[in-house]
N, C-alpha and C. Protein backbone atom coordinates (compact mmCIF):
# COMPACT_ATOMS: atom_id res chain seq x y z
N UNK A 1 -32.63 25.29 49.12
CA UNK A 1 -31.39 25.94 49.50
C UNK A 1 -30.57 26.15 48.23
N UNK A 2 -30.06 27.75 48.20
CA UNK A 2 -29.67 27.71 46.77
C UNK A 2 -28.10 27.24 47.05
N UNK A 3 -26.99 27.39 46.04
CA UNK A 3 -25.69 27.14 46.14
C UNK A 3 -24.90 28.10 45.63
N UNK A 4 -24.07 28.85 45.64
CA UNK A 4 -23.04 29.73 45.03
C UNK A 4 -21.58 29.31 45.29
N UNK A 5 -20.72 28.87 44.01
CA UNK A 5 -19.93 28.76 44.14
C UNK A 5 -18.80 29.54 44.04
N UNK A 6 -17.91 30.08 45.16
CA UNK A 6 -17.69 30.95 45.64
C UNK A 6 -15.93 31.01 45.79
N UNK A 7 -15.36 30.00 45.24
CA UNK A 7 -13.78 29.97 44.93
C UNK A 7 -13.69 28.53 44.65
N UNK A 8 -12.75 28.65 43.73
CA UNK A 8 -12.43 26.99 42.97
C UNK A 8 -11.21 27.05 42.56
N UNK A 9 -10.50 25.96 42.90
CA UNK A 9 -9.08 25.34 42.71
C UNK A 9 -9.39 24.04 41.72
N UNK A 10 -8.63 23.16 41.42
CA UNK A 10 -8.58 21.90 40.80
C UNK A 10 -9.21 21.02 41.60
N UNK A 11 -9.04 20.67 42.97
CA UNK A 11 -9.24 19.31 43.45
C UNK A 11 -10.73 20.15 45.00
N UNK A 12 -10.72 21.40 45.19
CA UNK A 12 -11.29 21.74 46.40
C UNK A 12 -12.28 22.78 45.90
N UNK A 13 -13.56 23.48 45.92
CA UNK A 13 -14.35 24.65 45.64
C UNK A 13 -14.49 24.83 47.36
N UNK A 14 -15.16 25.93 47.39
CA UNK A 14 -16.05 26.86 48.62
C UNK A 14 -17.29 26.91 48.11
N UNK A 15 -18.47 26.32 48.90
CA UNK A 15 -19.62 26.75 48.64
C UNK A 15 -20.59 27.10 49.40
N UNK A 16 -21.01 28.56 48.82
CA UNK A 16 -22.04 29.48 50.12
C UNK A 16 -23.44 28.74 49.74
N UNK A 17 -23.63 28.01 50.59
CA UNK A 17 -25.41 27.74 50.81
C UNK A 17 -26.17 28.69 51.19
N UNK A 18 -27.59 28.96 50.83
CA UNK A 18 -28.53 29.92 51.21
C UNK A 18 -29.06 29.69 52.25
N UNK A 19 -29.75 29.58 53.34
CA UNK A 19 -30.83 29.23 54.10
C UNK A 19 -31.32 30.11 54.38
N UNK A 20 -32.92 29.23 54.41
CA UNK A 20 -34.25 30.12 54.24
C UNK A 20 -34.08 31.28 55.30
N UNK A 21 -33.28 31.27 56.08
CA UNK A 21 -33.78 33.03 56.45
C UNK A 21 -32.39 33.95 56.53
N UNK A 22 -31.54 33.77 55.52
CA UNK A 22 -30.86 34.78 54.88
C UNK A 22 -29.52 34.42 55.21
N UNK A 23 -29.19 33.71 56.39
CA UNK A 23 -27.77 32.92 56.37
C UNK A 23 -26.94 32.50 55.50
N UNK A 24 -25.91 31.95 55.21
CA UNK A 24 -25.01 31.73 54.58
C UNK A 24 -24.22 30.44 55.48
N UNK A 25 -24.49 29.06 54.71
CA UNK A 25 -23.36 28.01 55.50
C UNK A 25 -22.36 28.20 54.35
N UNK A 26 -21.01 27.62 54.91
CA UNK A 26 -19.86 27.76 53.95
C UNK A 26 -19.59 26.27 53.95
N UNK A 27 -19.21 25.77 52.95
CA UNK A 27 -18.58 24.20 52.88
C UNK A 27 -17.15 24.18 52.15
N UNK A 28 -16.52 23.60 52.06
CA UNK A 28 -15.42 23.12 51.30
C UNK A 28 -15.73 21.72 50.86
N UNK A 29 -15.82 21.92 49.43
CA UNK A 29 -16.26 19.92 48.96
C UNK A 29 -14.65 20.20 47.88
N UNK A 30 -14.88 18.51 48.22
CA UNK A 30 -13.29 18.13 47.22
C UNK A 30 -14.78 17.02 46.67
N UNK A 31 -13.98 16.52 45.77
CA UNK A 31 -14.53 15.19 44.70
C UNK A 31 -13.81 13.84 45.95
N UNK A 32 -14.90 12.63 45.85
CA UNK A 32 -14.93 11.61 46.90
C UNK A 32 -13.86 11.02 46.16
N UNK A 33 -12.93 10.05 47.35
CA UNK A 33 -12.10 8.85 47.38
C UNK A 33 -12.70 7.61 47.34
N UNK A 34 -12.10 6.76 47.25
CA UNK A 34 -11.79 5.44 47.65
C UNK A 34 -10.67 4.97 48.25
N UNK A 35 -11.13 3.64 49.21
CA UNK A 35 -10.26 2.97 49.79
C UNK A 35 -10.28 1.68 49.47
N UNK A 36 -10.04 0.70 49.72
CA UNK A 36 -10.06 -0.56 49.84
C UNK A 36 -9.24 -1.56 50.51
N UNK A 37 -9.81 -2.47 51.39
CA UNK A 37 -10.12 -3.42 52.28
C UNK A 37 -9.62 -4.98 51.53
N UNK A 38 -8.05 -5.14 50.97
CA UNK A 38 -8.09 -6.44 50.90
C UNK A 38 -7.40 -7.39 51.35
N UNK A 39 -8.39 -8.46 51.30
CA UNK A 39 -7.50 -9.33 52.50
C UNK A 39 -7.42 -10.73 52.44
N UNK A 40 -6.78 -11.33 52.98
CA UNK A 40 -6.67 -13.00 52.41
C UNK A 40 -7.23 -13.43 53.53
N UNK A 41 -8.49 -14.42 53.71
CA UNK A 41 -9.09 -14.94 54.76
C UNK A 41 -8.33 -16.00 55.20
N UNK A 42 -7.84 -16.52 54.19
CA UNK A 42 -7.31 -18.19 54.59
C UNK A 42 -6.34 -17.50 55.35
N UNK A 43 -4.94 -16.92 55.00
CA UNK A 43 -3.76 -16.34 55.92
C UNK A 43 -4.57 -15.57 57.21
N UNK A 44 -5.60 -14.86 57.11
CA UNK A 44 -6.06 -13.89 58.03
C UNK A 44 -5.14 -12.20 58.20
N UNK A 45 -4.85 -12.27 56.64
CA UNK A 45 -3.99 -11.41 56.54
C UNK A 45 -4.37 -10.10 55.66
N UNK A 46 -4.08 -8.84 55.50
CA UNK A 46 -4.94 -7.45 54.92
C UNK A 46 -3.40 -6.77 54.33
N UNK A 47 -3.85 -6.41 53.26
CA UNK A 47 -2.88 -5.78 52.46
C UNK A 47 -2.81 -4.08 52.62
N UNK A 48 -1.77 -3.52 53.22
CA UNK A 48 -1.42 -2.48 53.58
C UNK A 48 -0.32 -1.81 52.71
N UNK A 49 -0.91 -0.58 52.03
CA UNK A 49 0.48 -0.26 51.29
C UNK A 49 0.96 0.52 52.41
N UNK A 50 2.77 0.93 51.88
CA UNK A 50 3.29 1.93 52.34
C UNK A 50 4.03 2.88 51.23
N UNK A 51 3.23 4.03 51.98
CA UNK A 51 3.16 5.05 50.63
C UNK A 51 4.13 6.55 51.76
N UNK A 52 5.06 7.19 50.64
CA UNK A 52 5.59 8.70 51.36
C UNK A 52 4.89 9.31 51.18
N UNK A 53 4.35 9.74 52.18
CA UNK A 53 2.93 10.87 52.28
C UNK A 53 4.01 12.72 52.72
N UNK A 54 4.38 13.12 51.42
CA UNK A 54 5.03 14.12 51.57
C UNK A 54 4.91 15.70 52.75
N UNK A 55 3.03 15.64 52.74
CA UNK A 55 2.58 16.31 53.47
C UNK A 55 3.17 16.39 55.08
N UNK A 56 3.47 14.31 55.80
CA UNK A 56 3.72 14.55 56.65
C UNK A 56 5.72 14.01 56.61
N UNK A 57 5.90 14.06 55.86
CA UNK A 57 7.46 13.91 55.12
C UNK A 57 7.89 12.53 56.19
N UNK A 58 6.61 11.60 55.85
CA UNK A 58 7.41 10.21 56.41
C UNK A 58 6.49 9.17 55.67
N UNK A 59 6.96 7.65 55.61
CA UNK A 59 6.50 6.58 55.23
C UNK A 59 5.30 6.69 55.82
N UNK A 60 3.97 6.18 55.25
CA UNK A 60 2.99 5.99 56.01
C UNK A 60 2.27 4.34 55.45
N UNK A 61 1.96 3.47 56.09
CA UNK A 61 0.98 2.48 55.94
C UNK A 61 -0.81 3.12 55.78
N UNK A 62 -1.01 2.48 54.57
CA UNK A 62 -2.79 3.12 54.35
C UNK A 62 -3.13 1.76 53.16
N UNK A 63 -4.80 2.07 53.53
CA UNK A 63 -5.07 1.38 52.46
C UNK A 63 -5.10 1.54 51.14
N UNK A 64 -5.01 0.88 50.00
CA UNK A 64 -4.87 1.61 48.91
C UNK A 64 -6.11 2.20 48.45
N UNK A 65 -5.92 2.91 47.47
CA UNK A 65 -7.14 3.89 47.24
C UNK A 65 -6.63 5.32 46.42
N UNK A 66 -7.76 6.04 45.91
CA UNK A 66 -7.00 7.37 45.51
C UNK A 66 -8.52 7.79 45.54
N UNK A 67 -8.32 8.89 44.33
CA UNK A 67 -9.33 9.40 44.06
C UNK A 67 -10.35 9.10 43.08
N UNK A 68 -11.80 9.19 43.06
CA UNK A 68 -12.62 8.49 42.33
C UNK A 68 -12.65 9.93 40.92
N UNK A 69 -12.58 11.04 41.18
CA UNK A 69 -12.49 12.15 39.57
C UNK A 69 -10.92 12.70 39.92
N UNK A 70 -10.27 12.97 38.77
CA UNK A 70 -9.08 13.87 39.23
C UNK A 70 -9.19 15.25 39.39
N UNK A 71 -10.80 15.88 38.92
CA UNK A 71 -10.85 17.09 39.66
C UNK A 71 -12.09 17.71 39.79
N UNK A 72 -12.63 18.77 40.30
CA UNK A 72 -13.89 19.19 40.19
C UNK A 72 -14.48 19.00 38.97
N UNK A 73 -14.16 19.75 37.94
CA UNK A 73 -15.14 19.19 36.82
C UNK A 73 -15.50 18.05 36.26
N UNK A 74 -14.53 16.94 36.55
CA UNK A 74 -15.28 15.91 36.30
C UNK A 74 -15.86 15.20 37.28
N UNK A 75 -15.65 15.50 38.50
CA UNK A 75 -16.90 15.36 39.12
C UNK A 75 -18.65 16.17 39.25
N UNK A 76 -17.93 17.49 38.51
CA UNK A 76 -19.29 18.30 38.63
C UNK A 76 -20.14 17.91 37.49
N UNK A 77 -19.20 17.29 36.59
CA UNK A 77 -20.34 16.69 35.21
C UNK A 77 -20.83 15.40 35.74
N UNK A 78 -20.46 14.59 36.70
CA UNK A 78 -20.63 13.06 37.00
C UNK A 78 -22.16 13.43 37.94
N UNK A 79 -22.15 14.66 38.35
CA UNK A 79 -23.19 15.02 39.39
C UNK A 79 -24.12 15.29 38.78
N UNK A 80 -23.74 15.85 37.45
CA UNK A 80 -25.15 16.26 36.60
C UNK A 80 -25.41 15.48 35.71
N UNK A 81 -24.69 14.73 35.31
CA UNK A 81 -25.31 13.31 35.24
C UNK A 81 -26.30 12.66 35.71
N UNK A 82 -26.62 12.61 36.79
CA UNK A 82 -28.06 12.03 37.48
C UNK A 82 -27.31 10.19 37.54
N UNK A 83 -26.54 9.54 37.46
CA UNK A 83 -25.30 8.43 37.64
C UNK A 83 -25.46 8.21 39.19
N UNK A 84 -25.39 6.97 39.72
CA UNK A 84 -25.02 6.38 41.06
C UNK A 84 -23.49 6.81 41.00
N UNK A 85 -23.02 7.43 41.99
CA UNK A 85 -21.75 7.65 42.38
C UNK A 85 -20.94 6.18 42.92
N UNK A 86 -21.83 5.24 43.80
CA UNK A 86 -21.29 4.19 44.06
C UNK A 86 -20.63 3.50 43.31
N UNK A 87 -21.21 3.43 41.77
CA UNK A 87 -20.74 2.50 40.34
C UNK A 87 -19.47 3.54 40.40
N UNK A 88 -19.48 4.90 39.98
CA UNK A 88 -18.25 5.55 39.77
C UNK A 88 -17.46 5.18 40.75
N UNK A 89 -17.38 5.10 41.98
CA UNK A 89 -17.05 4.82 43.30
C UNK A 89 -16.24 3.39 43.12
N UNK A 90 -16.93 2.38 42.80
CA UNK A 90 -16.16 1.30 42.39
C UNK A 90 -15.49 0.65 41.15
N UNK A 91 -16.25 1.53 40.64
CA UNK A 91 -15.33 1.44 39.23
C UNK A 91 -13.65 2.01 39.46
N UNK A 92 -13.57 2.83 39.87
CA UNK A 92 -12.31 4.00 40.51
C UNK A 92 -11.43 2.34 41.19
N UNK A 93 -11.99 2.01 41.71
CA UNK A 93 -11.37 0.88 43.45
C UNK A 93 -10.95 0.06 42.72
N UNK A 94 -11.48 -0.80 41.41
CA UNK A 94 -10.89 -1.65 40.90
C UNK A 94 -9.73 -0.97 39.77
N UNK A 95 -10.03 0.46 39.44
CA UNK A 95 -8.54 0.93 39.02
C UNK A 95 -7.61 0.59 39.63
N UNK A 96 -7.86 1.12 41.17
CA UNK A 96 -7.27 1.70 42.12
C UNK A 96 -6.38 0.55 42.72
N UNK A 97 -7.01 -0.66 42.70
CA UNK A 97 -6.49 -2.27 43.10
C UNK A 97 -5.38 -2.19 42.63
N UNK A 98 -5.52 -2.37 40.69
CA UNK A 98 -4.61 -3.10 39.58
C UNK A 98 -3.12 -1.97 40.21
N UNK A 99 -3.59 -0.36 39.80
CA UNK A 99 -2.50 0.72 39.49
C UNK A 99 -1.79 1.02 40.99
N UNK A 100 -2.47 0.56 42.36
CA UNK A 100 -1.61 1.21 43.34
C UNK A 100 -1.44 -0.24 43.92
N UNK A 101 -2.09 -1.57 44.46
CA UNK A 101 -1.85 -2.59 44.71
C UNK A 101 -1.47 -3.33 44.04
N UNK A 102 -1.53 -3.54 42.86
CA UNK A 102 -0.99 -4.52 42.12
C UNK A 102 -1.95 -5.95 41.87
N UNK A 103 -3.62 -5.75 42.17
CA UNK A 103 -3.98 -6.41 41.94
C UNK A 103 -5.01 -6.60 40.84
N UNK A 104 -5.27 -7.98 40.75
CA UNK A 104 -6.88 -7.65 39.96
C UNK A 104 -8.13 -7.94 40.52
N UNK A 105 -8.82 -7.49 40.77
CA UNK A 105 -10.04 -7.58 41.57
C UNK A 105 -11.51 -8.02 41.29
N UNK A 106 -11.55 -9.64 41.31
CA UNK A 106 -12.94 -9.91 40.77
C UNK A 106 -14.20 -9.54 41.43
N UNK A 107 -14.00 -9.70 42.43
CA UNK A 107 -15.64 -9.35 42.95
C UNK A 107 -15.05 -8.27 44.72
N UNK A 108 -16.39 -7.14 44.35
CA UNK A 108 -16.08 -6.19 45.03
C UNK A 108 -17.47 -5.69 45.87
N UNK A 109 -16.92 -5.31 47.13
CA UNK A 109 -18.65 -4.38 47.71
C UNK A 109 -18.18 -4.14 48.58
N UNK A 110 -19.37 -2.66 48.72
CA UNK A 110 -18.86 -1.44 49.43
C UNK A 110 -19.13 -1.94 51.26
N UNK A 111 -18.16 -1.33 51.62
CA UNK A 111 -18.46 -1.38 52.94
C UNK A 111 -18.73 -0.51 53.63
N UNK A 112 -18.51 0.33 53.38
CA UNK A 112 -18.80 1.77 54.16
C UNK A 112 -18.66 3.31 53.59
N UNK A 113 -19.08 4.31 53.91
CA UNK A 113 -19.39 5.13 53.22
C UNK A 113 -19.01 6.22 54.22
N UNK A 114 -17.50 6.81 54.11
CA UNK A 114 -17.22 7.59 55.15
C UNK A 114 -17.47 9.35 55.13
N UNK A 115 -18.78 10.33 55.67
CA UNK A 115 -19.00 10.95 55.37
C UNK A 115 -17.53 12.08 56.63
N UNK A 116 -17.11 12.93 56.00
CA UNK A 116 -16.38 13.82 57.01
C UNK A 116 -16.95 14.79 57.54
N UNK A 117 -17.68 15.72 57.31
CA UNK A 117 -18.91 16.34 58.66
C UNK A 117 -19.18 17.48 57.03
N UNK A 118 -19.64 18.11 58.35
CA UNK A 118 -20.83 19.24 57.75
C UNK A 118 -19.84 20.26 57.26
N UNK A 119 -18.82 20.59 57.42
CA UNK A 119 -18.18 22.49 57.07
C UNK A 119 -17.37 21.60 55.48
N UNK A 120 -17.06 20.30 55.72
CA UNK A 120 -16.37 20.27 54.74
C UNK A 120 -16.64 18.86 54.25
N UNK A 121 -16.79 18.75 52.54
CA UNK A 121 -17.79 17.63 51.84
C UNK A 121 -16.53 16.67 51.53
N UNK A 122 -16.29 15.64 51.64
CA UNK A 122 -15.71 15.06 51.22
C UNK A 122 -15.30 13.23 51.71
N UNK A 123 -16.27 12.57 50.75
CA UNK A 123 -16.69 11.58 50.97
C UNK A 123 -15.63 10.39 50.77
N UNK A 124 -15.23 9.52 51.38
CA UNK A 124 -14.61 7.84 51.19
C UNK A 124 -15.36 6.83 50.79
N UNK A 125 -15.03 6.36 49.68
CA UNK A 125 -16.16 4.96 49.63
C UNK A 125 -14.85 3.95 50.03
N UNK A 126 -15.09 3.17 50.99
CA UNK A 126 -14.71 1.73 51.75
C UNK A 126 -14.97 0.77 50.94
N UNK A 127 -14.12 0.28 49.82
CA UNK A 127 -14.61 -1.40 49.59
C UNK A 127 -14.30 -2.71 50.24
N UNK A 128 -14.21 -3.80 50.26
CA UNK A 128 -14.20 -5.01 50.79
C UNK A 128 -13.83 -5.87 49.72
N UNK A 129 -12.58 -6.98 49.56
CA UNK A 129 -12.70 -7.83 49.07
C UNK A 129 -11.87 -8.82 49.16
N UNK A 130 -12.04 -10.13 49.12
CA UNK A 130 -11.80 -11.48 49.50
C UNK A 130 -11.40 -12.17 47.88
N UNK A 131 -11.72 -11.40 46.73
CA UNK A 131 -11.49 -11.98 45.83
C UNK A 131 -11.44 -11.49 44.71
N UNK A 132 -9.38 -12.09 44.71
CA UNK A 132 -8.60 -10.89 43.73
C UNK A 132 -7.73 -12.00 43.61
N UNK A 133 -6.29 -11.14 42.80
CA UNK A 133 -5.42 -11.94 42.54
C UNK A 133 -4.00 -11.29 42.26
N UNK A 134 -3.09 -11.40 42.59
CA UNK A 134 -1.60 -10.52 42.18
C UNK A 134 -1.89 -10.47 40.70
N UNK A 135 -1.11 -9.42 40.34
CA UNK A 135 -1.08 -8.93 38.93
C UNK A 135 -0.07 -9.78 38.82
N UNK A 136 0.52 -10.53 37.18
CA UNK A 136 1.67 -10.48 36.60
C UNK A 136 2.31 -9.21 36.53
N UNK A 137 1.63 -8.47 36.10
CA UNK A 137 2.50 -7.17 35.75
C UNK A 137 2.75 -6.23 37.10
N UNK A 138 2.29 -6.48 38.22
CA UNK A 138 2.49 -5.23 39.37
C UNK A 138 1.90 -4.26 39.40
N UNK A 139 2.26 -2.95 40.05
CA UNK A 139 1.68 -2.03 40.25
C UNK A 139 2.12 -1.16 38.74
N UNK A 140 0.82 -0.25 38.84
CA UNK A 140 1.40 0.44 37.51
C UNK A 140 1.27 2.62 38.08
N UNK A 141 2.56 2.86 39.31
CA UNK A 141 2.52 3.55 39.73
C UNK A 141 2.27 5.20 38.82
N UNK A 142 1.86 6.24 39.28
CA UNK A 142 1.80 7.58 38.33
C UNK A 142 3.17 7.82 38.44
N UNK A 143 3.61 8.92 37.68
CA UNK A 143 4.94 9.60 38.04
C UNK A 143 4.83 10.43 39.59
N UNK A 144 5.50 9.72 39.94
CA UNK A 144 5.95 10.51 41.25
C UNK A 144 5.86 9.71 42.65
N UNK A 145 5.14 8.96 42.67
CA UNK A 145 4.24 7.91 43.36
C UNK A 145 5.37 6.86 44.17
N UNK A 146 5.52 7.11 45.42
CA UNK A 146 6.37 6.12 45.88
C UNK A 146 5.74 5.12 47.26
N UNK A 147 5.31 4.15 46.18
CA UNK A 147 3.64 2.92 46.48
C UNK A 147 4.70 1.78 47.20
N UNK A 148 4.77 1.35 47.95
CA UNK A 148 5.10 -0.66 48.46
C UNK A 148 3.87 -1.20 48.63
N UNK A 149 3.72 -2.29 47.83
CA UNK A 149 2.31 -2.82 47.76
C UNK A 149 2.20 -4.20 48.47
N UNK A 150 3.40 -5.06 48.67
CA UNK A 150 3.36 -5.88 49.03
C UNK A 150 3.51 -6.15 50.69
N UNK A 151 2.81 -5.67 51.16
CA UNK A 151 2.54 -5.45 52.57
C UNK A 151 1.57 -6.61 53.09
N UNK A 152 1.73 -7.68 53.48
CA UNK A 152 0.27 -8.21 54.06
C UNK A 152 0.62 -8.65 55.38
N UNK A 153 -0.16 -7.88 56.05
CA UNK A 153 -0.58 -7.68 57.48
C UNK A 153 -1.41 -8.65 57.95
N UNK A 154 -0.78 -9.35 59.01
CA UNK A 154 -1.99 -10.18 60.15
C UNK A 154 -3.26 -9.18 61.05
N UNK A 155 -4.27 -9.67 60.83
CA UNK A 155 -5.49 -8.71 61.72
C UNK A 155 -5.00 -8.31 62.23
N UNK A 156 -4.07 -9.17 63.49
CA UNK A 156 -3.89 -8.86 64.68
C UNK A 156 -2.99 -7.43 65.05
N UNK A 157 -1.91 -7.47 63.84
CA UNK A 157 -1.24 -6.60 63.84
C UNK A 157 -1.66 -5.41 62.72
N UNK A 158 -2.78 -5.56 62.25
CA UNK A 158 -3.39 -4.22 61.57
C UNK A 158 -3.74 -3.90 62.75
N UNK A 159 -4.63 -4.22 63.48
CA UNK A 159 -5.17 -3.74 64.51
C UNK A 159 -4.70 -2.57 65.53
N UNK A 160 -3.18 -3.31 65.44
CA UNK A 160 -2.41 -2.05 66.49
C UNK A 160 -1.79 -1.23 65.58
N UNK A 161 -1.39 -1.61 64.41
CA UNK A 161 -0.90 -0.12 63.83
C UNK A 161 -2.03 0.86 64.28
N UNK A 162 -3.28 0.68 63.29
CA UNK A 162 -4.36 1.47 63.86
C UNK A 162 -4.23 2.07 64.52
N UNK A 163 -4.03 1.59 65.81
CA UNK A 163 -4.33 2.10 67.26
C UNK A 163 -3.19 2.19 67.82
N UNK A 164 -1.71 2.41 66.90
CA UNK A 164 -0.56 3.06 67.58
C UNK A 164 -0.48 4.36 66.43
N UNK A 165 -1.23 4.33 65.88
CA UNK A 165 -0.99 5.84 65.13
C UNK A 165 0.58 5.19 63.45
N UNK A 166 0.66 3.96 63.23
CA UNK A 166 1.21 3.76 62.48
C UNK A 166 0.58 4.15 61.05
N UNK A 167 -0.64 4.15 61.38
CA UNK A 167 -1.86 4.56 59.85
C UNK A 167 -2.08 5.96 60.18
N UNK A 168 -1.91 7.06 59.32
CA UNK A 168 -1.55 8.18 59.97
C UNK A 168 -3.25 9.06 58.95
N UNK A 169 -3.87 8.02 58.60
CA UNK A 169 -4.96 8.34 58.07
C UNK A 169 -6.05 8.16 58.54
N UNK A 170 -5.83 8.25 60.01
CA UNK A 170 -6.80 8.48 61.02
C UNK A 170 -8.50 8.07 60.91
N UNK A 171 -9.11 8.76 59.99
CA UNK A 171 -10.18 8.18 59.59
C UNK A 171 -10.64 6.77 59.28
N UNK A 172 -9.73 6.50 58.35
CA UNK A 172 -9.41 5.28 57.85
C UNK A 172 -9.09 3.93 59.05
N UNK A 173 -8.43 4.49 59.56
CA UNK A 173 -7.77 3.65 60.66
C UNK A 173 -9.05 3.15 61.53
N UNK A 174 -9.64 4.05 61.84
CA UNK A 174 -11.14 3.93 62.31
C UNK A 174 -11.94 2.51 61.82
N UNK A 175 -12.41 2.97 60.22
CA UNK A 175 -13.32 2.62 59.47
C UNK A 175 -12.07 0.68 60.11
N UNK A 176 -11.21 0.74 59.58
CA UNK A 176 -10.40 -0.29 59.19
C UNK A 176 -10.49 -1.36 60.72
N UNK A 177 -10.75 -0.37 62.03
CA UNK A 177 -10.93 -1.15 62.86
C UNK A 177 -12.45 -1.84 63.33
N UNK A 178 -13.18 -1.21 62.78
CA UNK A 178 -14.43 -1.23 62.95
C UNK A 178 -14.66 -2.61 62.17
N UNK A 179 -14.26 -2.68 60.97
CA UNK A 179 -13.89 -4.06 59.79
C UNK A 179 -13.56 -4.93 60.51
N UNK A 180 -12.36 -4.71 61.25
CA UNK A 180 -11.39 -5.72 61.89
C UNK A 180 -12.45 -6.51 62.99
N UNK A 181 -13.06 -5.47 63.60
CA UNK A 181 -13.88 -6.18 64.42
C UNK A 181 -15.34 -7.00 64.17
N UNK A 182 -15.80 -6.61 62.99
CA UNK A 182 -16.90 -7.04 62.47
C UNK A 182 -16.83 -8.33 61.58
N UNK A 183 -15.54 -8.77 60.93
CA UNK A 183 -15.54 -9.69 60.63
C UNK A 183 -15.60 -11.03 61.00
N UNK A 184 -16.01 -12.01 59.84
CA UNK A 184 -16.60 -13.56 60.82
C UNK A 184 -15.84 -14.34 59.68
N UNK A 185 -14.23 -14.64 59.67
CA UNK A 185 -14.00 -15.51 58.77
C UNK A 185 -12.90 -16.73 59.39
């Protein structure tokens, strides 16, 4: 299947796929995220930022996370690379800990791998971790960025944000309950 890339912005392309009998699928790929999953077992408690998500012009609770390239091309060189994306993937998460949570993150693994469908590419890597530590120094926000990091949530009550629409990242909220329920600590 060949590929033609067929309009490109910074963070989103269009791409016409060939198929073998003369069709054309269309995709929209962005470069993959991260999320991350951390949580204090002993409290039974999960760290939730709350971030102004301008798009929907209100506070939102999410996990922290951003983006693993800041734009197509460096993800289109990371691809031709022939590189595990997962390593890029978590390498990004333990940025992503220190600069939007405020933590430091010793030991990390993926939990899930959230694909969003077929018309449009754009992948979540889910990490997991039990073992980290507050920064001295805090969050080290971008310009513009209005992060609360110190959020820690009881299961019980991640659970229903989730499932009252308080996590307005829907997907996530998903993945996050699916966690909630799978865990044995």
């Amino acid at each position: 299947m060949s590929e033609e890339i067929f309009a490109k912005g910074k963070l989103f392309e269009l791409v016409h796929l060939k198929q073998e009998d003369g069709r054309v699928f269309e995709v929209a790929r962005r470069a993959p995220g991260v999320r991350l999953i951390i949580h204090d077992k002993l409290a039974g408690k999960i760290l939730l930022t709350k971030e102004f998500r301008h798009e929907l012009g209100v506070w939102d609770y999410r996990l922290p996370g951003g983006k693993v390239f800041d734009s197509l091309d460096e993800f289109e060189t990371f691809r031709n690379s022939g590189n595990d994306i997962v390593d890029a993937a978590k390498a990004q998460a333990i940025n992503e800990g220190q600069q939007e949570a405020g933590v430091d993150i010793t030991e990390l693994s993926l939990y899930k791998k959230s694909v969003l469908g077929a018309t449009v590419e754009w992948d979540l890597y889910v990490f997991e971790t039990s073992d980290w530590q507050l920064r001295v120094e805090g969050q080290e926000l971008e310009v513009g960025e209005k992060i609360e990091a110190d959020n820690w949530i009881s299961y019980d009550r991640a659970k229903a944000m989730a499932l009252d629409g308080s996590m307005k990242e829907e997907r996530i909220a998903l993945i996050l309950l699916q966690w909630l329920d799978q865990r044995n600590d």
